[in-house]
C-alpha atoms as a PDB file:
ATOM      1  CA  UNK A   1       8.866  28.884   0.123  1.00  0.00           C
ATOM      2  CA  UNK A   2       5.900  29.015   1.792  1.00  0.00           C
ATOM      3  CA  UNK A   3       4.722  27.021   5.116  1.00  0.00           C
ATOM      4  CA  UNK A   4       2.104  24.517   4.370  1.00  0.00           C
ATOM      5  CA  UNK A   5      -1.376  25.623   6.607  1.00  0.00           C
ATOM      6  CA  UNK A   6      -0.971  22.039   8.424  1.00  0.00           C
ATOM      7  CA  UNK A   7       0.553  20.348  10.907  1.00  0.00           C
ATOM      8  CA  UNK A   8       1.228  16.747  11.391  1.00  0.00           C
ATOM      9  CA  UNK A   9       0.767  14.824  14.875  1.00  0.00           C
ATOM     10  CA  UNK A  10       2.547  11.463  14.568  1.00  0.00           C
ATOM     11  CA  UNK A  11      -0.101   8.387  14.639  1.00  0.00           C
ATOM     12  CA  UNK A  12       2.308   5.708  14.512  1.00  0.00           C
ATOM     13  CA  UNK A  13       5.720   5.949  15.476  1.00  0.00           C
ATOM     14  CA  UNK A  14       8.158   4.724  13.165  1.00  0.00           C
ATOM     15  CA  UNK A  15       9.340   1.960  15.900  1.00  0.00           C
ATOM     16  CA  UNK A  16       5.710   0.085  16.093  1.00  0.00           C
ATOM     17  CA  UNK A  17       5.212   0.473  11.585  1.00  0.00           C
ATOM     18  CA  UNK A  18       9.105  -1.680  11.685  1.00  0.00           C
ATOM     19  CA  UNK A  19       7.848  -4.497  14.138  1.00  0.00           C
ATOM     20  CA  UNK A  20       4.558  -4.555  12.608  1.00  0.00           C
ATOM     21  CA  UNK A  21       6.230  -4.947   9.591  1.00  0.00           C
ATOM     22  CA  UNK A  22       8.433  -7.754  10.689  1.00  0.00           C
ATOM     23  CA  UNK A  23       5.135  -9.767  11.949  1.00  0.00           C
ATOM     24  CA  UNK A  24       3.673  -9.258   8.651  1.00  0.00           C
ATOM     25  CA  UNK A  25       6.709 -11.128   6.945  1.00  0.00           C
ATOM     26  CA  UNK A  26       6.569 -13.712   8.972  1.00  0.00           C
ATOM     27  CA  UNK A  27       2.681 -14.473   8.214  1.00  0.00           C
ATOM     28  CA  UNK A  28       3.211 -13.883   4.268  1.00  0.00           C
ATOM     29  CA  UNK A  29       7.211 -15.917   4.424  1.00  0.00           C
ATOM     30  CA  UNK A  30       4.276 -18.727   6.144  1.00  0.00           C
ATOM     31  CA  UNK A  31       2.084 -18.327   3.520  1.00  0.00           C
ATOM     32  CA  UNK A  32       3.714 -18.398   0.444  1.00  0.00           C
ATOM     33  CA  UNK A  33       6.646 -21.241   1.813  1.00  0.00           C
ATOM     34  CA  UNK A  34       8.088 -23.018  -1.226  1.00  0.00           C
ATOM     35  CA  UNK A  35       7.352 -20.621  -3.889  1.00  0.00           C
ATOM     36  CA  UNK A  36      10.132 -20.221  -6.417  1.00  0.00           C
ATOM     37  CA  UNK A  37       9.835 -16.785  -6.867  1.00  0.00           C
ATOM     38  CA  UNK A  38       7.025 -13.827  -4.754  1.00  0.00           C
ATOM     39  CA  UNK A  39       6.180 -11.341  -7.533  1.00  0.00           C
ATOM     40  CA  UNK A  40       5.923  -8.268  -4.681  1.00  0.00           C
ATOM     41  CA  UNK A  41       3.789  -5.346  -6.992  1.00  0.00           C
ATOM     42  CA  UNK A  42       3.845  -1.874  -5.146  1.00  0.00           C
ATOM     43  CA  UNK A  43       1.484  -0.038  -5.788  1.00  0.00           C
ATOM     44  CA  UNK A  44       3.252   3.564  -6.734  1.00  0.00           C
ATOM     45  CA  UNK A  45       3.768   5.868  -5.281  1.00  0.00           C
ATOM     46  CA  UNK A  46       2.232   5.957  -1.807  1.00  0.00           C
ATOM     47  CA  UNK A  47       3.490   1.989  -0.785  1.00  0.00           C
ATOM     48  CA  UNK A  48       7.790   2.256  -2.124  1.00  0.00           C
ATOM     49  CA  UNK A  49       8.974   3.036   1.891  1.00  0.00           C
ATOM     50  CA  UNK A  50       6.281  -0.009   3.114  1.00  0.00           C
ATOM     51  CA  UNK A  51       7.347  -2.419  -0.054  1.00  0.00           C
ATOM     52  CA  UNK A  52      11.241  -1.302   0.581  1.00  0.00           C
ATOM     53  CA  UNK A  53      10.987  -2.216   3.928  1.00  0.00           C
ATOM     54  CA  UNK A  54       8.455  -5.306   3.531  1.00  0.00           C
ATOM     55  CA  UNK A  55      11.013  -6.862   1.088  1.00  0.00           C
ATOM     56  CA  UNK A  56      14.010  -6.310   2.917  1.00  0.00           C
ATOM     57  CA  UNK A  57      12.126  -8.184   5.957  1.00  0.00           C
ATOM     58  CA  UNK A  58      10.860 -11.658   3.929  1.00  0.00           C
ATOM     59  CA  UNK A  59      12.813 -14.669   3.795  1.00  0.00           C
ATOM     60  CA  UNK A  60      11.492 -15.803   0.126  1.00  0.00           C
ATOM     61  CA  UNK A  61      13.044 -15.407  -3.243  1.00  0.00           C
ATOM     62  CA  UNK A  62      11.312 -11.915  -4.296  1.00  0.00           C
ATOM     63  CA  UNK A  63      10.977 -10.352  -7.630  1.00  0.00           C
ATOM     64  CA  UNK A  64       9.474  -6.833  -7.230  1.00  0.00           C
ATOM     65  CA  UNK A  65       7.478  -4.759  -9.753  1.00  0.00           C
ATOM     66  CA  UNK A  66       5.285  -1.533  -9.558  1.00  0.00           C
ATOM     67  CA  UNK A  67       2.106  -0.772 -10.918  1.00  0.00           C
ATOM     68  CA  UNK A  68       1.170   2.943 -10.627  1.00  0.00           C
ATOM     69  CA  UNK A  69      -2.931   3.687 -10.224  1.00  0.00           C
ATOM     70  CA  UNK A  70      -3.891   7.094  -9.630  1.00  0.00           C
ATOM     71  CA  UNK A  71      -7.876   8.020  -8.325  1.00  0.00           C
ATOM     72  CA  UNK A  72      -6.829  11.170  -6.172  1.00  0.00           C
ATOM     73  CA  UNK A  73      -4.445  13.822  -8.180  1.00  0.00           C
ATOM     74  CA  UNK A  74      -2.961  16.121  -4.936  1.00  0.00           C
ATOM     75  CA  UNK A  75      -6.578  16.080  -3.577  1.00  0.00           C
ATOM     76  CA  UNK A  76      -7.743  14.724  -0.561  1.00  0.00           C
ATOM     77  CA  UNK A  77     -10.717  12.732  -1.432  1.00  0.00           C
ATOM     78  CA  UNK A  78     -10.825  10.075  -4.004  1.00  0.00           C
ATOM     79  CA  UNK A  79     -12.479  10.748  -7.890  1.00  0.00           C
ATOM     80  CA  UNK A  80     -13.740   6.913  -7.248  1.00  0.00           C
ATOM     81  CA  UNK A  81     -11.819   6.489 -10.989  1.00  0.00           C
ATOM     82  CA  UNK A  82      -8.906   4.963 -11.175  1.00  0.00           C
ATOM     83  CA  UNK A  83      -6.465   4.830 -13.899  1.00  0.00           C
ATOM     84  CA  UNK A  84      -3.891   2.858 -14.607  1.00  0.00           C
ATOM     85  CA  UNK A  85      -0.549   4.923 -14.951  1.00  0.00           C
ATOM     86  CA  UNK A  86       1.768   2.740 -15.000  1.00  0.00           C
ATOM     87  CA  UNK A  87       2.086  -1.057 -15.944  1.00  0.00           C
ATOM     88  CA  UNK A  88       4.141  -4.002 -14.835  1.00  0.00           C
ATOM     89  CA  UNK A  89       6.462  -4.955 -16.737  1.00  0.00           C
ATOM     90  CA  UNK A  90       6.629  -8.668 -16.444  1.00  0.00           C
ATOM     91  CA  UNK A  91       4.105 -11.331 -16.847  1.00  0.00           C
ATOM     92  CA  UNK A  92       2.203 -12.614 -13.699  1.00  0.00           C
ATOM     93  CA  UNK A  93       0.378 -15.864 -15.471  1.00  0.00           C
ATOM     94  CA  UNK A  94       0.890 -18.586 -12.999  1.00  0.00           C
ATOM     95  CA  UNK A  95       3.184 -16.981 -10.175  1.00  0.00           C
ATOM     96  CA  UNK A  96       2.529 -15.756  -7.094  1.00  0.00           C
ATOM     97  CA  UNK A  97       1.557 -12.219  -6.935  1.00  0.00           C
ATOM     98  CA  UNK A  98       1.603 -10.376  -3.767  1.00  0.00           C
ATOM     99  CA  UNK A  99       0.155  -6.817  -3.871  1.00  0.00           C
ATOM    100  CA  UNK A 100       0.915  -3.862  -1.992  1.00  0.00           C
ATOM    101  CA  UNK A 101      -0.952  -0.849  -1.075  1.00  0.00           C
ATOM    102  CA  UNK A 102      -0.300   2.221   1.484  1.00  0.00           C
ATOM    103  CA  UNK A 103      -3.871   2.247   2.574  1.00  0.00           C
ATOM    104  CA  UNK A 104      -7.191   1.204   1.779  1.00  0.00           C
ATOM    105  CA  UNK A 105      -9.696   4.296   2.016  1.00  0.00           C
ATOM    106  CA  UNK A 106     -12.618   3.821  -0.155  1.00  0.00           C
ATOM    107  CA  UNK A 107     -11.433   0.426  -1.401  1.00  0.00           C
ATOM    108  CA  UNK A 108     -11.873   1.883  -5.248  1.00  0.00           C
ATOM    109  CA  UNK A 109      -8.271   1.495  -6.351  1.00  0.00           C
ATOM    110  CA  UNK A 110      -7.479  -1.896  -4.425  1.00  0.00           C
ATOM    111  CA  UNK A 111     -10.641  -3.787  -5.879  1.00  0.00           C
ATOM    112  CA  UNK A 112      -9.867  -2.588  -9.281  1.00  0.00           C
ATOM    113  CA  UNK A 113      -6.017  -3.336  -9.320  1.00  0.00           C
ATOM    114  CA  UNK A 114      -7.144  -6.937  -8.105  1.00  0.00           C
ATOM    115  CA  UNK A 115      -9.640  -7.300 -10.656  1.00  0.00           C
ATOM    116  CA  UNK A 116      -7.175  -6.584 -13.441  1.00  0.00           C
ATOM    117  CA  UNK A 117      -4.478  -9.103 -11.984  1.00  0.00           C
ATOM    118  CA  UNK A 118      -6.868 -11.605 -11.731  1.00  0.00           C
ATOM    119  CA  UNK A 119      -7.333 -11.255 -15.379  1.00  0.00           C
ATOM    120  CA  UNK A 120      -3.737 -12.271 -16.011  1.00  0.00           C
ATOM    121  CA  UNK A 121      -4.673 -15.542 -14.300  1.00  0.00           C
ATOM    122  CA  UNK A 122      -1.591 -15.316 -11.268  1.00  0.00           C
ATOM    123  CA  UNK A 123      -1.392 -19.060  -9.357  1.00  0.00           C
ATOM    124  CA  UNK A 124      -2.008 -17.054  -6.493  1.00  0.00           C
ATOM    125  CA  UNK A 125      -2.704 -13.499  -5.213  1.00  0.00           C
ATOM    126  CA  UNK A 126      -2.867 -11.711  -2.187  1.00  0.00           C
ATOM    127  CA  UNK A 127      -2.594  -8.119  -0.725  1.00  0.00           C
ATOM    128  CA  UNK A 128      -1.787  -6.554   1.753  1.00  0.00           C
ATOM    129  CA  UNK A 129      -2.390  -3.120   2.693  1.00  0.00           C
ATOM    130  CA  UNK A 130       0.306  -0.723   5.155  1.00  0.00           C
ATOM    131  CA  UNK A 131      -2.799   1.199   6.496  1.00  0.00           C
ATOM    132  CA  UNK A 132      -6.557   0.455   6.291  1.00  0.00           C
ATOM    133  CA  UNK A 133      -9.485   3.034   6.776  1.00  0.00           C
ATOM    134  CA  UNK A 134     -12.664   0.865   6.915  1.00  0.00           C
ATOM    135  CA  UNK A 135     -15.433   3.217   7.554  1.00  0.00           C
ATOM    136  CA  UNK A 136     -14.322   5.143   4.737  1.00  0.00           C
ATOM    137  CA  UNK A 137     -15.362   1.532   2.958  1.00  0.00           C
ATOM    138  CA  UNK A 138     -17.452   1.975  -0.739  1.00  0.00           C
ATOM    139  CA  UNK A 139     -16.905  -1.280  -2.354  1.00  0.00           C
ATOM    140  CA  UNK A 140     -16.161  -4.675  -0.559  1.00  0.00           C
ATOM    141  CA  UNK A 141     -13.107  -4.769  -0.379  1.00  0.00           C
ATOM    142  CA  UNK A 142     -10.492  -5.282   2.211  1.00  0.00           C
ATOM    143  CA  UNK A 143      -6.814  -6.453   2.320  1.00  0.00           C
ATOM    144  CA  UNK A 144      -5.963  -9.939   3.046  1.00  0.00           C
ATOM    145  CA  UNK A 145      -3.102  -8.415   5.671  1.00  0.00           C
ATOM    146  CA  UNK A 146      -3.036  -5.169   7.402  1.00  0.00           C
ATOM    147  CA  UNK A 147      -0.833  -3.317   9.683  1.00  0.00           C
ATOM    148  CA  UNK A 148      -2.880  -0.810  11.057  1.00  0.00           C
ATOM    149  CA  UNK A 149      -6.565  -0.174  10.999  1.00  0.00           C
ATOM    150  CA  UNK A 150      -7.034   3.778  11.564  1.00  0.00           C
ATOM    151  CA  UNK A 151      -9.779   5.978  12.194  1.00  0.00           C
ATOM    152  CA  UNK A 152     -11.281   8.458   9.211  1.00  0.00           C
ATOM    153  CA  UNK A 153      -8.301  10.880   9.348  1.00  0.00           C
ATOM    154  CA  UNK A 154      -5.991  12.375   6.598  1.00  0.00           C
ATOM    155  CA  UNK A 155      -2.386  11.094   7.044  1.00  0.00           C
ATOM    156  CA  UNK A 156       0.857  11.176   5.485  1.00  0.00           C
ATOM    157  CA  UNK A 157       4.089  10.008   5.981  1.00  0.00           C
ATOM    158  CA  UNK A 158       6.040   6.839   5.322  1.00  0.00           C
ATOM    159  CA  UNK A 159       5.628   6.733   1.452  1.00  0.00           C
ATOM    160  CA  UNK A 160       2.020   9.126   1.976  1.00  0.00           C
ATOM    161  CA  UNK A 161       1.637  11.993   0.488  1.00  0.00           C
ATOM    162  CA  UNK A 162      -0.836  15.272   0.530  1.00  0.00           C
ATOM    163  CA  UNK A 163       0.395  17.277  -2.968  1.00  0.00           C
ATOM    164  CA  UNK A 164       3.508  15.220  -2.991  1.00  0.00           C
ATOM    165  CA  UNK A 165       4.859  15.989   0.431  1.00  0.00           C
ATOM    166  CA  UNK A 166       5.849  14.579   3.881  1.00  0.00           C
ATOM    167  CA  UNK A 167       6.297  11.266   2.299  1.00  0.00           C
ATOM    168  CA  UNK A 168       9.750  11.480   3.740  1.00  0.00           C
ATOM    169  CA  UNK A 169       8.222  11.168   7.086  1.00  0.00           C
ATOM    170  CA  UNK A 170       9.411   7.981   9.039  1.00  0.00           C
ATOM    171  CA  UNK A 171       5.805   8.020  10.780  1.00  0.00           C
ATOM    172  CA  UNK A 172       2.515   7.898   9.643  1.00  0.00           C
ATOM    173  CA  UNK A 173       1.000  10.975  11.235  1.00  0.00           C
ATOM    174  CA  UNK A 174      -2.522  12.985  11.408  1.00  0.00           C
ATOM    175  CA  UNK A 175      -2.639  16.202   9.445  1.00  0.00           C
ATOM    176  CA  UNK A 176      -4.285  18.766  11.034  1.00  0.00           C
ATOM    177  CA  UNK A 177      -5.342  22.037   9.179  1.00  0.00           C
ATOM    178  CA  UNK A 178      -4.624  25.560  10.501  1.00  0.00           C
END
């Protein structure tokens, strides 16, 4: 096996991602008090450590389904087109619908997913997005939560991927190429 021609500096430790994490619940367990039941929708494959862990922290009965959207292949910039890979599997029509992303980069894939949703007429719907890159920014679009707003820099870890590895990582760190 060959060594990839990268290495990875960590950005943020695994430590400050699980207390942001556990400030995030409380805001959304605030926000969505009295629901009967949080549809949580990951958005494969980048967010299942970050929706995993998200879960696990919220003190609200949670129903969790994925939706897989696709606008980068094993490149490193977005095509700006994103398709629709996988579906849920239950209906959304008048439940609360909370969305989660990895990271917001262009905005391309978040504004579309939220477009569909809102088709499917959810009471309400919010997102929230691990990671967001905001002068990477195309379309208006931002996350109505965010853990961590980072510069313009390729990272993986924590559920990221470049080609479908170092998504084991417990960190979200900077790839640098050799």
């Amino acid at each position: 096996m060959t060594k990839p021609a990268y290495v990875i500096d960590e950005m943020i430790s695994a430590k400050s991602i699980a207390a942001r994490i556990e400030d995030l619940a409380k805001i959304i367990d605030a926000e969505f008090d009295g629901t009967d039941k949080l549809v949580v929708v990951g958005l494969l494959r980048g967010s299942f450590v970050f929706i995993a862990d998200l879960v696990r922290e919220l003190n609200l009965p949670v129903e969790v389904d994925f939706l897989e959207a696709s606008s980068y292949g094993d490149g490193m910039e977005s095509s700006r087109e994103v398709r629709i890979l996988k579906d849920l599997r239950g209906q959304i029509e008048g439940r609360d619908v909370l969305v989660v992303e990895d990271i917001v980069d262009t905005g391309h894939t978040l504004h579309q997913v939220i477009d569909m949703l809102n088709t499917r007429k959810p009471g309400r719907l919010k997102s929230i997005a691990l990671l967001d890159k905001p002068t990477r920014r195309e379309v208006d679009m931002k996350a109505d939560w965010t853990g961590f707003e980072i510069p313009d820099e390729f990272v993986v870890g924590y559920g990221i991927d470049y080609a479908q590895r170092d998504r084991n990582l417990p960190y979200i760190g900077k790839v640098r190429f050799t």
